[in-house]
C-alpha atoms as a PDB file:
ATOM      1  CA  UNK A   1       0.000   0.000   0.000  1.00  0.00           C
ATOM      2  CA  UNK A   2       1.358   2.963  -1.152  1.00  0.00           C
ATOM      3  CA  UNK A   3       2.077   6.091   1.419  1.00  0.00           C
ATOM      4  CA  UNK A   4      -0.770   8.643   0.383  1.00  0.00           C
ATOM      5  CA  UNK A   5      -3.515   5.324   1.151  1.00  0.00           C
ATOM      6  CA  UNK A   6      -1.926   4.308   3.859  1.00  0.00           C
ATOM      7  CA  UNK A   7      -2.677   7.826   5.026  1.00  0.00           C
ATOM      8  CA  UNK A   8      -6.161   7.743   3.855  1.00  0.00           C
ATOM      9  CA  UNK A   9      -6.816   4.687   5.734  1.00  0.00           C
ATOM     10  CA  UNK A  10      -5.263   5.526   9.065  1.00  0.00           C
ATOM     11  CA  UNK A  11      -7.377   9.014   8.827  1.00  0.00           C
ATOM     12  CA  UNK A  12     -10.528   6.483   8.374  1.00  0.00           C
ATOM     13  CA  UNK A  13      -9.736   4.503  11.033  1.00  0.00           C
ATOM     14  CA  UNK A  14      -8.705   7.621  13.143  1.00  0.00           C
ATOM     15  CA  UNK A  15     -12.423   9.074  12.361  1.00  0.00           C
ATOM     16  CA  UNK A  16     -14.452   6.118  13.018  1.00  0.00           C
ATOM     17  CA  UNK A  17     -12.874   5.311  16.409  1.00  0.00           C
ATOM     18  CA  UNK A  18     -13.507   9.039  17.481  1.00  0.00           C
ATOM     19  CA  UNK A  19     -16.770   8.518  16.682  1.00  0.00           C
ATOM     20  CA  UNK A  20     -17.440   5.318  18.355  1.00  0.00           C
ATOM     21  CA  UNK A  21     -16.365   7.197  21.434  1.00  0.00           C
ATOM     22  CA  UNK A  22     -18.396   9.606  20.934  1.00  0.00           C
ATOM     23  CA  UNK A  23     -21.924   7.690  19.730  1.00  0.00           C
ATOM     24  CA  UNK A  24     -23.274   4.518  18.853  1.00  0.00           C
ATOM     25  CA  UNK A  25     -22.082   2.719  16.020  1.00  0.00           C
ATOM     26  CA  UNK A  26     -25.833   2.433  14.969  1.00  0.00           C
ATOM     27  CA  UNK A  27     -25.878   6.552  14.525  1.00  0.00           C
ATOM     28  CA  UNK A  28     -22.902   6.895  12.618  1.00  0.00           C
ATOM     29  CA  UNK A  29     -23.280   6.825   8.816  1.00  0.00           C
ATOM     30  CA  UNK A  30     -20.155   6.849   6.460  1.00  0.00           C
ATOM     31  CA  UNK A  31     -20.713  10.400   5.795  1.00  0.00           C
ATOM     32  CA  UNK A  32     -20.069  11.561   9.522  1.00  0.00           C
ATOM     33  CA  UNK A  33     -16.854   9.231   8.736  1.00  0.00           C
ATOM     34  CA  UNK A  34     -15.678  10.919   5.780  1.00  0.00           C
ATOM     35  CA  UNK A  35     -16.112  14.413   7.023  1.00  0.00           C
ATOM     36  CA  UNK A  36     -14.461  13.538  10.231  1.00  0.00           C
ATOM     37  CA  UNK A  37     -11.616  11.953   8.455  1.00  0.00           C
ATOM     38  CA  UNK A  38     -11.525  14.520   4.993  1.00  0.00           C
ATOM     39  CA  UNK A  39     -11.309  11.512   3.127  1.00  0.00           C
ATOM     40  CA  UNK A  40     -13.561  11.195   0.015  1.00  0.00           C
ATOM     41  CA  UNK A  41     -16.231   8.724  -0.715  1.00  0.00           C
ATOM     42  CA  UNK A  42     -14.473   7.302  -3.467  1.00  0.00           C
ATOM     43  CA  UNK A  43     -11.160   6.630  -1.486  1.00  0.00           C
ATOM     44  CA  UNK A  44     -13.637   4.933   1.194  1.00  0.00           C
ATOM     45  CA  UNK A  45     -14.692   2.488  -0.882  1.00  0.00           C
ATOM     46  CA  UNK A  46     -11.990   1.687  -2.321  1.00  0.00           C
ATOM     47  CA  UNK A  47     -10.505   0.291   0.811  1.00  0.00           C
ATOM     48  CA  UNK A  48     -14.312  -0.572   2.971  1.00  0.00           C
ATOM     49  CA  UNK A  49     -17.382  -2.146   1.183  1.00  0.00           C
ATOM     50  CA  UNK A  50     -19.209   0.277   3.877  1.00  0.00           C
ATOM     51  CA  UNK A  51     -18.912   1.280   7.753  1.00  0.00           C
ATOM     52  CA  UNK A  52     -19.824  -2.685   8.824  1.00  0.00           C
ATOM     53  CA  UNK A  53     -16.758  -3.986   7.100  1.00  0.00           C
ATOM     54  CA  UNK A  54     -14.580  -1.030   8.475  1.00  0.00           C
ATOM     55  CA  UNK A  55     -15.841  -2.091  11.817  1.00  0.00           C
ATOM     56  CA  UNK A  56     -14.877  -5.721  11.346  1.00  0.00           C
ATOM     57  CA  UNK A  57     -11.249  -4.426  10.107  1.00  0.00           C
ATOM     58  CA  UNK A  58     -11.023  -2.516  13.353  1.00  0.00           C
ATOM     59  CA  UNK A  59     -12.247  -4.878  15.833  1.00  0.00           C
ATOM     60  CA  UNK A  60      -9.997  -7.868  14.406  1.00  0.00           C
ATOM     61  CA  UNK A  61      -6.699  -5.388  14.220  1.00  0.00           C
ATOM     62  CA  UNK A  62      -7.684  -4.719  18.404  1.00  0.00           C
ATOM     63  CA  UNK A  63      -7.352  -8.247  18.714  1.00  0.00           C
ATOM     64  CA  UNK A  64      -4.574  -8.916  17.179  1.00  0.00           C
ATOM     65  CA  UNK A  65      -2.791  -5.978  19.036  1.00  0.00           C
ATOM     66  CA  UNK A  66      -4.055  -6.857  22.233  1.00  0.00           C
ATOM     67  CA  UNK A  67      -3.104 -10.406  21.519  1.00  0.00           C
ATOM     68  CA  UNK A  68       0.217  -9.978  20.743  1.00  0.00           C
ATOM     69  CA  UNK A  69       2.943 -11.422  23.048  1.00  0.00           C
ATOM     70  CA  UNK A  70       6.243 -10.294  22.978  1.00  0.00           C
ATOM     71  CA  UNK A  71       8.861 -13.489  23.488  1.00  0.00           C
ATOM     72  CA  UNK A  72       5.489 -15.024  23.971  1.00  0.00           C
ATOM     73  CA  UNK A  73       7.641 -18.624  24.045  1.00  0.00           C
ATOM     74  CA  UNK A  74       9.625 -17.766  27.411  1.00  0.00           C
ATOM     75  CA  UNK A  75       6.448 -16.370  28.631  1.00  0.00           C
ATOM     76  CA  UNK A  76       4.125 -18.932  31.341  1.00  0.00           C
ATOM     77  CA  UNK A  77       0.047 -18.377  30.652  1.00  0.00           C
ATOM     78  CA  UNK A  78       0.213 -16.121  33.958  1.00  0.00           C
ATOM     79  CA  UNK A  79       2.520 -13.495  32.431  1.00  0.00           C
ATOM     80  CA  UNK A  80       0.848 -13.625  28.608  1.00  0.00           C
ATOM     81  CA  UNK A  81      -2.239 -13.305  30.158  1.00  0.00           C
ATOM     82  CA  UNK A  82      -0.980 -10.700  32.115  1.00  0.00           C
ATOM     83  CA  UNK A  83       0.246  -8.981  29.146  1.00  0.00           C
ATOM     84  CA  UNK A  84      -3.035  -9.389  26.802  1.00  0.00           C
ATOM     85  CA  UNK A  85      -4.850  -7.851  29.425  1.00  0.00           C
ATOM     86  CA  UNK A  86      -2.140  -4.851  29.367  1.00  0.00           C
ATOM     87  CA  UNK A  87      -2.339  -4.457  25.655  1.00  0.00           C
ATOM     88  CA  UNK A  88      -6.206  -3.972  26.650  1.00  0.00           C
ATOM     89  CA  UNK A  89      -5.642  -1.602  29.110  1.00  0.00           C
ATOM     90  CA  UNK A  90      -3.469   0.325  26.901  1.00  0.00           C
ATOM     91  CA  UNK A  91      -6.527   0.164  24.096  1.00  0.00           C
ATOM     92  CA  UNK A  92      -9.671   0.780  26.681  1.00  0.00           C
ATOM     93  CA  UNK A  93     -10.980   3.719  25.031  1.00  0.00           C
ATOM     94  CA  UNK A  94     -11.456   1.662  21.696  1.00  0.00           C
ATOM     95  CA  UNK A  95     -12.525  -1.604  23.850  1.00  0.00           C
ATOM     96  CA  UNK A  96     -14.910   0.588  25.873  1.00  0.00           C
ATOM     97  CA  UNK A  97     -16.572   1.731  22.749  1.00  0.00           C
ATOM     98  CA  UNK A  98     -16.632  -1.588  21.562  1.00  0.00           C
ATOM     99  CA  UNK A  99     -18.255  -2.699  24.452  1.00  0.00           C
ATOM    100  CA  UNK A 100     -20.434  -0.783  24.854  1.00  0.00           C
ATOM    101  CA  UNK A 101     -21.865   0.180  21.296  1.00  0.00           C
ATOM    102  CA  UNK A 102     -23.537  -1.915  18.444  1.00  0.00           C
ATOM    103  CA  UNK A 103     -20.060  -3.638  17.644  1.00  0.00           C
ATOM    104  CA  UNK A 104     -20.223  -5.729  20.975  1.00  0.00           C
ATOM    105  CA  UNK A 105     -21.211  -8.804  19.662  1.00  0.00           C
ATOM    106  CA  UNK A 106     -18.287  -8.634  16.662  1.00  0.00           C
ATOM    107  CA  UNK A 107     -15.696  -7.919  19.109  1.00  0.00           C
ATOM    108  CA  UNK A 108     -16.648 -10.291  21.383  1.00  0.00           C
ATOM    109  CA  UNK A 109     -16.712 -13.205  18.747  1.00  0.00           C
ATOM    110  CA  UNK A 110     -13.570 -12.378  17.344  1.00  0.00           C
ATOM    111  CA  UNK A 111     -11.855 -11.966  20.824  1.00  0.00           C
ATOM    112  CA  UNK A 112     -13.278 -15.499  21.863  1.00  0.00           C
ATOM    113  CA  UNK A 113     -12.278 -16.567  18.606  1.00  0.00           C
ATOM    114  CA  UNK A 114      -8.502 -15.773  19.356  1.00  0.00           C
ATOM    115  CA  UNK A 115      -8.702 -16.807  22.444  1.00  0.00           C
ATOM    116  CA  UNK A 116      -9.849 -20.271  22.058  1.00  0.00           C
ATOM    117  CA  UNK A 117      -6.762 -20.169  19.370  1.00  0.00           C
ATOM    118  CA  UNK A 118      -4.625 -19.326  21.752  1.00  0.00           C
ATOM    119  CA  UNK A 119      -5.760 -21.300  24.148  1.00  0.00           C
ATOM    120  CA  UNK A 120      -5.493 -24.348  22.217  1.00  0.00           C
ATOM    121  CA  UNK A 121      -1.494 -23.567  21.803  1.00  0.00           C
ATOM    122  CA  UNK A 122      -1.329 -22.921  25.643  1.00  0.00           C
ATOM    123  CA  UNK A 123      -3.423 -25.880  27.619  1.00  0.00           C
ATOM    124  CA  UNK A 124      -1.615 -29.591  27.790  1.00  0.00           C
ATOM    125  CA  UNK A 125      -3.754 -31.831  24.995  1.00  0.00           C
ATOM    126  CA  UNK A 126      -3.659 -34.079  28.238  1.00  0.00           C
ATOM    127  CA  UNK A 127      -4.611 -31.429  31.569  1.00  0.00           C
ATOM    128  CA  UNK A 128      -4.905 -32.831  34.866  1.00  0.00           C
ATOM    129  CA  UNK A 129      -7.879 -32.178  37.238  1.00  0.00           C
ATOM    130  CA  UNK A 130     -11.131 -31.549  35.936  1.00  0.00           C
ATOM    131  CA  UNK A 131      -9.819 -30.528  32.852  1.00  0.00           C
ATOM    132  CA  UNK A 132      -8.675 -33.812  32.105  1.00  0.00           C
ATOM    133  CA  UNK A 133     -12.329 -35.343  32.382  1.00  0.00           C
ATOM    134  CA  UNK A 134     -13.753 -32.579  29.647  1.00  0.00           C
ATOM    135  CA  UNK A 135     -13.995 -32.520  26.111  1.00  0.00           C
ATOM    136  CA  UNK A 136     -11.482 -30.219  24.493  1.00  0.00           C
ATOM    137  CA  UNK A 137     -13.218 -28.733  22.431  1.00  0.00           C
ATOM    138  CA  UNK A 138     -15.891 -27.572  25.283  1.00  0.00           C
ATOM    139  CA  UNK A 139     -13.016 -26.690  27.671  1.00  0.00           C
ATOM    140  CA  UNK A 140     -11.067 -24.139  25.175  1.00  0.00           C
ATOM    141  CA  UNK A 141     -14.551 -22.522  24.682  1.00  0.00           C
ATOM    142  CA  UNK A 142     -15.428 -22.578  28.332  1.00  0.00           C
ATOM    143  CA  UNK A 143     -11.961 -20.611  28.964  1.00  0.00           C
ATOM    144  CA  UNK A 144     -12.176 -18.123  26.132  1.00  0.00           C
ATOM    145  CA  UNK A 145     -16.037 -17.364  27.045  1.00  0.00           C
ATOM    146  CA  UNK A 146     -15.114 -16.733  30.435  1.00  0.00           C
ATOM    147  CA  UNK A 147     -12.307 -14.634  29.177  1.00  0.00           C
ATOM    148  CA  UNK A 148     -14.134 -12.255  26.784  1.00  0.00           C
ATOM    149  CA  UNK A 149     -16.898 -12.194  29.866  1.00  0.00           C
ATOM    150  CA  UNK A 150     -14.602 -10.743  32.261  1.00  0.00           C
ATOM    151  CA  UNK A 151     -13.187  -8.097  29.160  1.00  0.00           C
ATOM    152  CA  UNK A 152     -16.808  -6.947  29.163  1.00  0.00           C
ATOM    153  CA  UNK A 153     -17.087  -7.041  32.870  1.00  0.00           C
ATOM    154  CA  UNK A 154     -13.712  -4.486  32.983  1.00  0.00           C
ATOM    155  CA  UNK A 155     -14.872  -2.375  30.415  1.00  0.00           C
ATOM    156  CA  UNK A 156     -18.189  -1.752  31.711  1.00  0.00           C
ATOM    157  CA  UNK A 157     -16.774  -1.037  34.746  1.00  0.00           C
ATOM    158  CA  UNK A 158     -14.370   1.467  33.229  1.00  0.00           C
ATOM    159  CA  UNK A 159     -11.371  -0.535  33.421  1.00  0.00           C
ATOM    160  CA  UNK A 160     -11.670  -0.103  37.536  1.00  0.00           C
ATOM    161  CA  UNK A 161      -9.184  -2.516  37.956  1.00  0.00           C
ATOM    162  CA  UNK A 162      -5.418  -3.044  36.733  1.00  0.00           C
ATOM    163  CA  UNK A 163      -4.281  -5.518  34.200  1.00  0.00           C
ATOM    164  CA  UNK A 164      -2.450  -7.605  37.347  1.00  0.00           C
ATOM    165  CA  UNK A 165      -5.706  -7.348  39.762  1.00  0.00           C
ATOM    166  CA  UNK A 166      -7.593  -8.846  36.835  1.00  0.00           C
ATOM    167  CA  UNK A 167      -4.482 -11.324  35.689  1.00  0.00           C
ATOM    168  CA  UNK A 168      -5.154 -12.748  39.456  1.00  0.00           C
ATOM    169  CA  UNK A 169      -8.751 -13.311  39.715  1.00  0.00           C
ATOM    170  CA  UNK A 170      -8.877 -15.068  36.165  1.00  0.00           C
ATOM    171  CA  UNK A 171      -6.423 -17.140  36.987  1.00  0.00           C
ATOM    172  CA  UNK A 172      -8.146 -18.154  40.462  1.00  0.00           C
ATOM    173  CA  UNK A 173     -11.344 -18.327  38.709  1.00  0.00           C
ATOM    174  CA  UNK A 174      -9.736 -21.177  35.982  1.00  0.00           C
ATOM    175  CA  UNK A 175      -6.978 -22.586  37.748  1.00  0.00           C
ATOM    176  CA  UNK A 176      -9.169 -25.295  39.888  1.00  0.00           C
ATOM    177  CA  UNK A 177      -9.871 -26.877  36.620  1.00  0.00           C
ATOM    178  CA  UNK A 178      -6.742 -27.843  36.475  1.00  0.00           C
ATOM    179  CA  UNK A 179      -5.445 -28.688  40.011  1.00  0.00           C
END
């Protein structure tokens, strides 16, 4: 992508999230978008099919940023989970609009989505405790659900506690399943 549409796009982007800070996503239209961002119509489309798929584009690039582990290999689950929920922190404005607006459900699904993903890499194919007597399948789902459900929780109550505080009470809300 070439420097001038790189531009253009980051100016999109730059628009919409102000926006979703500032209304629902339901209220905005792509022309509050393009005035916000002084982009035209024409250079819209010709990087979104329309404000849905620029909201997809957004809520899977927060994922993969909040997702992202650095030396994620040398790093236990209580210290990449400590960091996701960092890269979160760092990010709450655009999670708390998220959240809280008509992209919810997308953001949800494509956090539980990663999750379960990364989950999958992270939990022994063989656990021990309880973990050991579930289907796989139904446990990575059970952890990622509980995951993005406790995301929510924090953003709804405006991030109220710190990336470490909520590191801990995952991890004593999960780790019996595995004791």
């Amino acid at each position: 992508m070439d420097a001038r549409k790189r531009r253009s796009r980051l100016a999109i982007e730059q628009a919409f999230s102000e926006l979703l800070l500032e209304r629902d996503y339901a209220k905005i239209t792509v022309a509050d978008i393009l005035a916000r961002s002084g982009v035209g119509r024409a250079t819209f489309y010709a990087q979104f099919k329309g404000k849905d798929d620029l909201l997809a584009e957004l809520v899977s690039g927060l994922c993969t940023c909040a997702l992202r582990v650095d030396d994620g290999s040398d790093l236990g689950p209580e210290q990449q989970l400590e960091q996701v929920l960092q890269n979160l922190w760092e990010r709450r404005e655009g999670v708390k609009a998220l959240v809280k607006g008509a992209g919810s459900r997308r953001f949800a699904d494509c956090l539980r989505h990663a999750i379960v993903s990364r989950a999958a890499r992270t939990v022994p194919e063989e656990p021990t405790g309880p973990a050991g007597q579930m289907n796989r399948s139904f446990l990575l789902h059970h952890i990622a659900a509980t995951f993005v459900g406790m995301v929510q929780w924090w953003a709804w109550s405006d991030f109220a506690s710190t990336p470490q505080k909520l590191a801990e009470d995952f991890l004593r809300a999960t780790k019996p399943l595995f004791e």
